[in-house]
C-alpha atoms as a PDB file:
ATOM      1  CA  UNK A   1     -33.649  63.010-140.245  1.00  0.00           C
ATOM      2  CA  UNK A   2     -34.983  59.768-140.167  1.00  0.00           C
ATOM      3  CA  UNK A   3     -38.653  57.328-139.824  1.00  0.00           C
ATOM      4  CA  UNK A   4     -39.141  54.982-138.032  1.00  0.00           C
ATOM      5  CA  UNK A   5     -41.468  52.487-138.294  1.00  0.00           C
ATOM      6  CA  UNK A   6     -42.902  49.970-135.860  1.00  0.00           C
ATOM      7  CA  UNK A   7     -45.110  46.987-136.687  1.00  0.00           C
ATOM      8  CA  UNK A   8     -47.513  44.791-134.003  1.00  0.00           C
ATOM      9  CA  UNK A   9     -46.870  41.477-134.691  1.00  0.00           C
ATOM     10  CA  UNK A  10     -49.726  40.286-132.198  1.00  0.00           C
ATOM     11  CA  UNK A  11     -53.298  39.749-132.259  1.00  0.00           C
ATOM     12  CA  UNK A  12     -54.282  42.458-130.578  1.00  0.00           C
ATOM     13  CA  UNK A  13     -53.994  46.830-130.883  1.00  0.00           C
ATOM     14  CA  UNK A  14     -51.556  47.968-128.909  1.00  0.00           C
ATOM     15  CA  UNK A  15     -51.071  51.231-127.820  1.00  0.00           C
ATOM     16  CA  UNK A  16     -47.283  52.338-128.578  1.00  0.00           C
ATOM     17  CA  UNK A  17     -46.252  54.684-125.899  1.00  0.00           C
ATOM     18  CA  UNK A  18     -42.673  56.109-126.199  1.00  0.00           C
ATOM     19  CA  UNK A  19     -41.107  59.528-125.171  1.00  0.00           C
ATOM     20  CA  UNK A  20     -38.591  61.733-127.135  1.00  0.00           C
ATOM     21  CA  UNK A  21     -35.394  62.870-125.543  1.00  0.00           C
ATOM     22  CA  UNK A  22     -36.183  66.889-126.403  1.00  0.00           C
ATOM     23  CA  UNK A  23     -39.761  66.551-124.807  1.00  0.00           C
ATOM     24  CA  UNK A  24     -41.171  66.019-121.145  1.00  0.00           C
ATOM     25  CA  UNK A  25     -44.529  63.916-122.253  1.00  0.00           C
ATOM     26  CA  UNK A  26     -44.935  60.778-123.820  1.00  0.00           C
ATOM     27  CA  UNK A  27     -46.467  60.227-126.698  1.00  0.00           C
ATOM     28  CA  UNK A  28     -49.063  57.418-127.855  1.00  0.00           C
ATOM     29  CA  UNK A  29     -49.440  56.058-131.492  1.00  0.00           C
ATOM     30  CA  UNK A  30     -51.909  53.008-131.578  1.00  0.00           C
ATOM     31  CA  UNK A  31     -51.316  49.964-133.610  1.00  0.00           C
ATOM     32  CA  UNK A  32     -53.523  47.581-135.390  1.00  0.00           C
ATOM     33  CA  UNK A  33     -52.819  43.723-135.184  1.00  0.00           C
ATOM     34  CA  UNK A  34     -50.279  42.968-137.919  1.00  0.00           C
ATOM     35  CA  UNK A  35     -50.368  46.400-138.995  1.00  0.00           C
ATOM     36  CA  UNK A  36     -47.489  49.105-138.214  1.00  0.00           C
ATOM     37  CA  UNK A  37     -46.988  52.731-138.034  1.00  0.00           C
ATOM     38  CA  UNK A  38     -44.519  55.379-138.821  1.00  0.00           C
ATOM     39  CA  UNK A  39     -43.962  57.306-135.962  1.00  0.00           C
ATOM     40  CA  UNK A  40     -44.743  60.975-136.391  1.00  0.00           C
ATOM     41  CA  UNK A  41     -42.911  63.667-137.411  1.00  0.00           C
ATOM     42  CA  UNK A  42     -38.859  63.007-138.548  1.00  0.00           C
ATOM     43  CA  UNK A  43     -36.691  61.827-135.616  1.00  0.00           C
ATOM     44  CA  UNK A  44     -32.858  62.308-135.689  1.00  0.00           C
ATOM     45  CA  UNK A  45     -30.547  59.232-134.756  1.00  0.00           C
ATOM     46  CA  UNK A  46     -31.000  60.272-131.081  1.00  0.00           C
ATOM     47  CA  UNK A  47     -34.830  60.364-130.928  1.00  0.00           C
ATOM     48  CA  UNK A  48     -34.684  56.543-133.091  1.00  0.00           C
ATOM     49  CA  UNK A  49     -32.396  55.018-130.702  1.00  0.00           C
ATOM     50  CA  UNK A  50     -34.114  56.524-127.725  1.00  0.00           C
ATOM     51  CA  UNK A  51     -37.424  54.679-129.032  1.00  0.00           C
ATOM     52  CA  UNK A  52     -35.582  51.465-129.810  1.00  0.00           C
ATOM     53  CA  UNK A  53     -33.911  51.726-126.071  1.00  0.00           C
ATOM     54  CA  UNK A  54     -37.053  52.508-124.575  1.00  0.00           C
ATOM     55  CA  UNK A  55     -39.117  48.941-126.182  1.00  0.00           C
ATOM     56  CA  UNK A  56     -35.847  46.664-126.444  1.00  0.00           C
ATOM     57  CA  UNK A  57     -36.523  45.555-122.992  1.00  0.00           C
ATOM     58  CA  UNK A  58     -40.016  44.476-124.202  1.00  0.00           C
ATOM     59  CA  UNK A  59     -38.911  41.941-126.661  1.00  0.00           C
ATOM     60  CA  UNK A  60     -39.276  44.725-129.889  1.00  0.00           C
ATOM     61  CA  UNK A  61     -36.566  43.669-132.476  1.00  0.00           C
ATOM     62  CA  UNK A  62     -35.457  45.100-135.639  1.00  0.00           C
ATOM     63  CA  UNK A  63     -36.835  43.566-138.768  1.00  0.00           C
ATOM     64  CA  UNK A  64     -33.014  42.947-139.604  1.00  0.00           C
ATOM     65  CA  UNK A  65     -33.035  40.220-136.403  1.00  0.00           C
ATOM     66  CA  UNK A  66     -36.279  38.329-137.063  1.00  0.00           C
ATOM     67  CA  UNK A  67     -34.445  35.599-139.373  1.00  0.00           C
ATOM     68  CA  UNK A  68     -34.208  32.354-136.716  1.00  0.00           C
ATOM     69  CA  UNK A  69     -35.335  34.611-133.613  1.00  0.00           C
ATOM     70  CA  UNK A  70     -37.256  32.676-131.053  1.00  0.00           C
ATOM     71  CA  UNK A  71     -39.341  33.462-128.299  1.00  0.00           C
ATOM     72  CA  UNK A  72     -41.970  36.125-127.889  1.00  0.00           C
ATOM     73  CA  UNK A  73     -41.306  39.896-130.118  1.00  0.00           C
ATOM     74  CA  UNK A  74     -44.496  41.441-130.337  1.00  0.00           C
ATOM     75  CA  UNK A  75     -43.133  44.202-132.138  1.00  0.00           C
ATOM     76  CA  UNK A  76     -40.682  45.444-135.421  1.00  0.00           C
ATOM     77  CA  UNK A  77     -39.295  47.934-136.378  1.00  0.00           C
ATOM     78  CA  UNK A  78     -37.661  49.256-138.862  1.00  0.00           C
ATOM     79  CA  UNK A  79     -35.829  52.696-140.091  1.00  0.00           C
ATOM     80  CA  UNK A  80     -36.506  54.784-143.033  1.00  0.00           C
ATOM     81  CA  UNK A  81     -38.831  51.787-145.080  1.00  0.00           C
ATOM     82  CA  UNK A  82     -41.973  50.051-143.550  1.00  0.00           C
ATOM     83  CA  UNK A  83     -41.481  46.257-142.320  1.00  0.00           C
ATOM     84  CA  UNK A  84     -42.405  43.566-144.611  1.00  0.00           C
ATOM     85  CA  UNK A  85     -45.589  41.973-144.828  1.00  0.00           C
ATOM     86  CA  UNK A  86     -44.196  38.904-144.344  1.00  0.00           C
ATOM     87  CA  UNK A  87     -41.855  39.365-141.854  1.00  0.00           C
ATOM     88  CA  UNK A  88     -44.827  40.538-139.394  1.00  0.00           C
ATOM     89  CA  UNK A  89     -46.624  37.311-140.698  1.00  0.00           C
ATOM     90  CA  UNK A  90     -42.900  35.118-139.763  1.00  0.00           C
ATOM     91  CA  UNK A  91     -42.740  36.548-136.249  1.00  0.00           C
ATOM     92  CA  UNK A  92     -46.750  36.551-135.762  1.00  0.00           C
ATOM     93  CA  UNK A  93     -46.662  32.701-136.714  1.00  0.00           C
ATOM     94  CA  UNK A  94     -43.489  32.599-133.922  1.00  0.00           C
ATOM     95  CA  UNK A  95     -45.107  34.379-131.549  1.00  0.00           C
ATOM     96  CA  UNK A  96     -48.015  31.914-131.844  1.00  0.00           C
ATOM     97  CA  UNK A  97     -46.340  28.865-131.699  1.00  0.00           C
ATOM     98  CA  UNK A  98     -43.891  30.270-128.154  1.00  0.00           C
ATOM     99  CA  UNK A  99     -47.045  30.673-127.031  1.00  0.00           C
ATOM    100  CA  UNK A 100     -48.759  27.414-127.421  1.00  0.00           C
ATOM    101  CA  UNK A 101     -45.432  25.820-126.085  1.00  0.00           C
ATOM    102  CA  UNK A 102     -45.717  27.987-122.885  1.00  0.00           C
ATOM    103  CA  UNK A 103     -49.305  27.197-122.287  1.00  0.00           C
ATOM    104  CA  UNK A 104     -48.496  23.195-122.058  1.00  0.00           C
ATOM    105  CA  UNK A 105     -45.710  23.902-120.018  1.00  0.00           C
ATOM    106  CA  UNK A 106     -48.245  26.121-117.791  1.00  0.00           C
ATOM    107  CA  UNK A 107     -50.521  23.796-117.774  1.00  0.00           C
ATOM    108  CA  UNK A 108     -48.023  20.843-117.122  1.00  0.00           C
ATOM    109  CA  UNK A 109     -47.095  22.854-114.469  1.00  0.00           C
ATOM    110  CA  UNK A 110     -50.321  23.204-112.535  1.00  0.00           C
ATOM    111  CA  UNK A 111     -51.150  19.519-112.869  1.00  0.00           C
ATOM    112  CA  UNK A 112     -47.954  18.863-110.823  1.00  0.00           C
ATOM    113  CA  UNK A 113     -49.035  21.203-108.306  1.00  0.00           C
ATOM    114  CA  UNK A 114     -52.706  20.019-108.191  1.00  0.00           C
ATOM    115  CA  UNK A 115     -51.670  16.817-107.493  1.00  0.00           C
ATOM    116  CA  UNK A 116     -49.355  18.122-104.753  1.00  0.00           C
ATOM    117  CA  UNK A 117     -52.048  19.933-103.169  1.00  0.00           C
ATOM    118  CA  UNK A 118     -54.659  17.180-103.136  1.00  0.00           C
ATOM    119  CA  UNK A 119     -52.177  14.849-101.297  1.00  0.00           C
ATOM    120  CA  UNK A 120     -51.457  17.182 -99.099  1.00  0.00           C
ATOM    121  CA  UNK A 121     -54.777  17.927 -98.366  1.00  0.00           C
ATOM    122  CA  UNK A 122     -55.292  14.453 -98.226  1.00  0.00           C
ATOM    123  CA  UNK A 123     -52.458  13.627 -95.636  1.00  0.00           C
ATOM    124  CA  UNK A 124     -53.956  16.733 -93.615  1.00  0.00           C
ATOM    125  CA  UNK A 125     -56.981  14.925 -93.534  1.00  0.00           C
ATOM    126  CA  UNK A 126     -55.838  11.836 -92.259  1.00  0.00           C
ATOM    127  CA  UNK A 127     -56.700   9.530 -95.036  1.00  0.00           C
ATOM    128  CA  UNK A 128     -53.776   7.519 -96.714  1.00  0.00           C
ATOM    129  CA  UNK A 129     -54.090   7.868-100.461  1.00  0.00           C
ATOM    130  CA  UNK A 130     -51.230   7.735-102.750  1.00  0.00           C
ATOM    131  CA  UNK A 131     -52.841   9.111-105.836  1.00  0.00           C
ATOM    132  CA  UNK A 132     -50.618   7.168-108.676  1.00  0.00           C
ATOM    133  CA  UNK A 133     -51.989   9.256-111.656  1.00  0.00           C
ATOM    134  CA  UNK A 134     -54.168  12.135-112.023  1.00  0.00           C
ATOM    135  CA  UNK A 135     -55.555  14.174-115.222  1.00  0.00           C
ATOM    136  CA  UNK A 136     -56.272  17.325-116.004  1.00  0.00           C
ATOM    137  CA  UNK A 137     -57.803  18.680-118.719  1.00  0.00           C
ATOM    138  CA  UNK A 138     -58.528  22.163-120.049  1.00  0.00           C
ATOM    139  CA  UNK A 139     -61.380  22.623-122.439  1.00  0.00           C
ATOM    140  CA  UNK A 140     -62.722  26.092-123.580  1.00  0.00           C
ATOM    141  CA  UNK A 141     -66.391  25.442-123.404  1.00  0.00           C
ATOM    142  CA  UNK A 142     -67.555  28.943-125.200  1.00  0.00           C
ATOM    143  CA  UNK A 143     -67.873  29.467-128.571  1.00  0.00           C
ATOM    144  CA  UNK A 144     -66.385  32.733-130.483  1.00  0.00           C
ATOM    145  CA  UNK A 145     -69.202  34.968-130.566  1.00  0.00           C
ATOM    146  CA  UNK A 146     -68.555  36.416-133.746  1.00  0.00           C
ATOM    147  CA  UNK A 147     -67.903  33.191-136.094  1.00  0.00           C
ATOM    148  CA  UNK A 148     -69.717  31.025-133.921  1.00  0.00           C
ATOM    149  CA  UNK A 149     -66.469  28.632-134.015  1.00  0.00           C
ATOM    150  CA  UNK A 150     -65.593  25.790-131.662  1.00  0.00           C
ATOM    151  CA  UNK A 151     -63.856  25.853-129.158  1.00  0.00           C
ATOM    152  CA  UNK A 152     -60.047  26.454-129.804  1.00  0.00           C
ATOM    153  CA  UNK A 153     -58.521  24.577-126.441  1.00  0.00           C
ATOM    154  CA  UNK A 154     -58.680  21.039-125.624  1.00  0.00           C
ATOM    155  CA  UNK A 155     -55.798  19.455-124.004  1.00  0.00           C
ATOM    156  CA  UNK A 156     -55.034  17.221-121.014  1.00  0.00           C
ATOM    157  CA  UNK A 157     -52.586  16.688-119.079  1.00  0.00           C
ATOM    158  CA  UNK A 158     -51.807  13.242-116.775  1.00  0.00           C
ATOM    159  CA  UNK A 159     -49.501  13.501-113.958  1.00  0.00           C
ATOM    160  CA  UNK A 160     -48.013   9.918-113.080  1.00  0.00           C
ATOM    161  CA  UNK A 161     -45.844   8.422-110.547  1.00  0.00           C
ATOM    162  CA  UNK A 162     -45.410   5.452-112.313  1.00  0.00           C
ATOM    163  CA  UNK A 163     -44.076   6.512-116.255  1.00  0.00           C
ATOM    164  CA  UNK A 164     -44.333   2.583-116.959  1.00  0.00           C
ATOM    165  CA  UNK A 165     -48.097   2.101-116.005  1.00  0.00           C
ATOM    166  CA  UNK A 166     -48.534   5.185-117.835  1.00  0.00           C
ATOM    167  CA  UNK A 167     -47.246   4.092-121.074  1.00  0.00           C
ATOM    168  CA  UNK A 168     -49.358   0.832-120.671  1.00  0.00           C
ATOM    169  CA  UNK A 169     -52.478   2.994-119.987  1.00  0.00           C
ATOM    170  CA  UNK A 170     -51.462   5.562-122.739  1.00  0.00           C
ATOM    171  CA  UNK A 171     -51.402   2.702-125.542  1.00  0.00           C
ATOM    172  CA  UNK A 172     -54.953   1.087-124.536  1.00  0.00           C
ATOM    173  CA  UNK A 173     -56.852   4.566-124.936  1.00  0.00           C
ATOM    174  CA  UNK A 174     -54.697   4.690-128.710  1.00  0.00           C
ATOM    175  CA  UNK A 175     -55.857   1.287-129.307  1.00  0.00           C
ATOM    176  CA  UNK A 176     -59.364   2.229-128.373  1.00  0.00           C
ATOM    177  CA  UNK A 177     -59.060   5.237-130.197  1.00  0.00           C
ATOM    178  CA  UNK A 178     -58.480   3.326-133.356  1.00  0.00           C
ATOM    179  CA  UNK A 179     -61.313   0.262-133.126  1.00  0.00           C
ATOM    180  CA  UNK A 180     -63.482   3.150-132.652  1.00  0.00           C
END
């Protein structure tokens, strides 16, 4: 017999449904961010692997993978021993970080596709603008009600049809930047 132990390497609870091969219902064990669980009762090899099988597909790894794993795991686990405090912390801090990537990329993304749509709206119109660069920038304007922190997000992003001119522009607003 056998424990297995699963560990949320996210920011928020999540509720760990999974299902046993010997029983018809699934079962529910909640999770605290950057906490973990055992789950209950002991579980042969059958019922472990079944769990694993079942949460693979959602990016869970075992604790003996996390060393130079990227991309997104939001949860461990690990069999017979509880996963290291620090290896929740390692994949937390990765899970961060492939997420920060993906939001520029998201947000690069919808620039490019803003400016598509206001030319062609533009063209639709009649009027003959060739929009060389636009920006776009995303602030978060609230505050965190329970620290009363700034806001976390504040990023831009220019879409240019000219990457010269751009570069030119880019280098007055750093100049600027530093008389100020």
């Amino acid at each position: 017999m056998s424990k297995l132990y699963i560990a949320n390497a996210t920011k928020q609870y999540i509720d760990f449904h999974f299902r046993l091969p010997e029983r018809s219902d699934y079962l529910k064990q909640r999770i605290a961010p950057l906490g973990q669980i055992a789950i209950s009762g002991d579980l042969s090899s059958r019922d472990v692997d079944a769990v694993i099988n079942q949460h693979a597909r959602y990016g869970m790894i075992g604790a003996h993978e996390v060393n130079g794993r990227m991309g997104r795991h939001p949860l461990i686990y690990s069999e017979n021993k509880p996963v290291e405090r620090s290896t929740i912390e390692a994949v937390h801090k990765n899970n961060t970080e492939t997420m920060v990537i993906e939001g520029k990329e998201i947000r690069r993304i919808a620039a490019v596709a803003a400016n598509n749509l206001f030319e062609q709206r533009l063209s639709e119109t009649g009027v003959s603008a060739n929009i060389e660069e636009i920006e776009i920038v995303a602030q978060q304007m609230s505050r965190d009600p329970e620290t009363n922190d700034a806001p976390q997000l504040s990023e831009g992003v220019t879409v240019t049809k000219n990457p010269e001119k751009s570069e030119q522009r880019n280098e007055m607003r750093r100049r600027r930047a530093l008389a100020a």
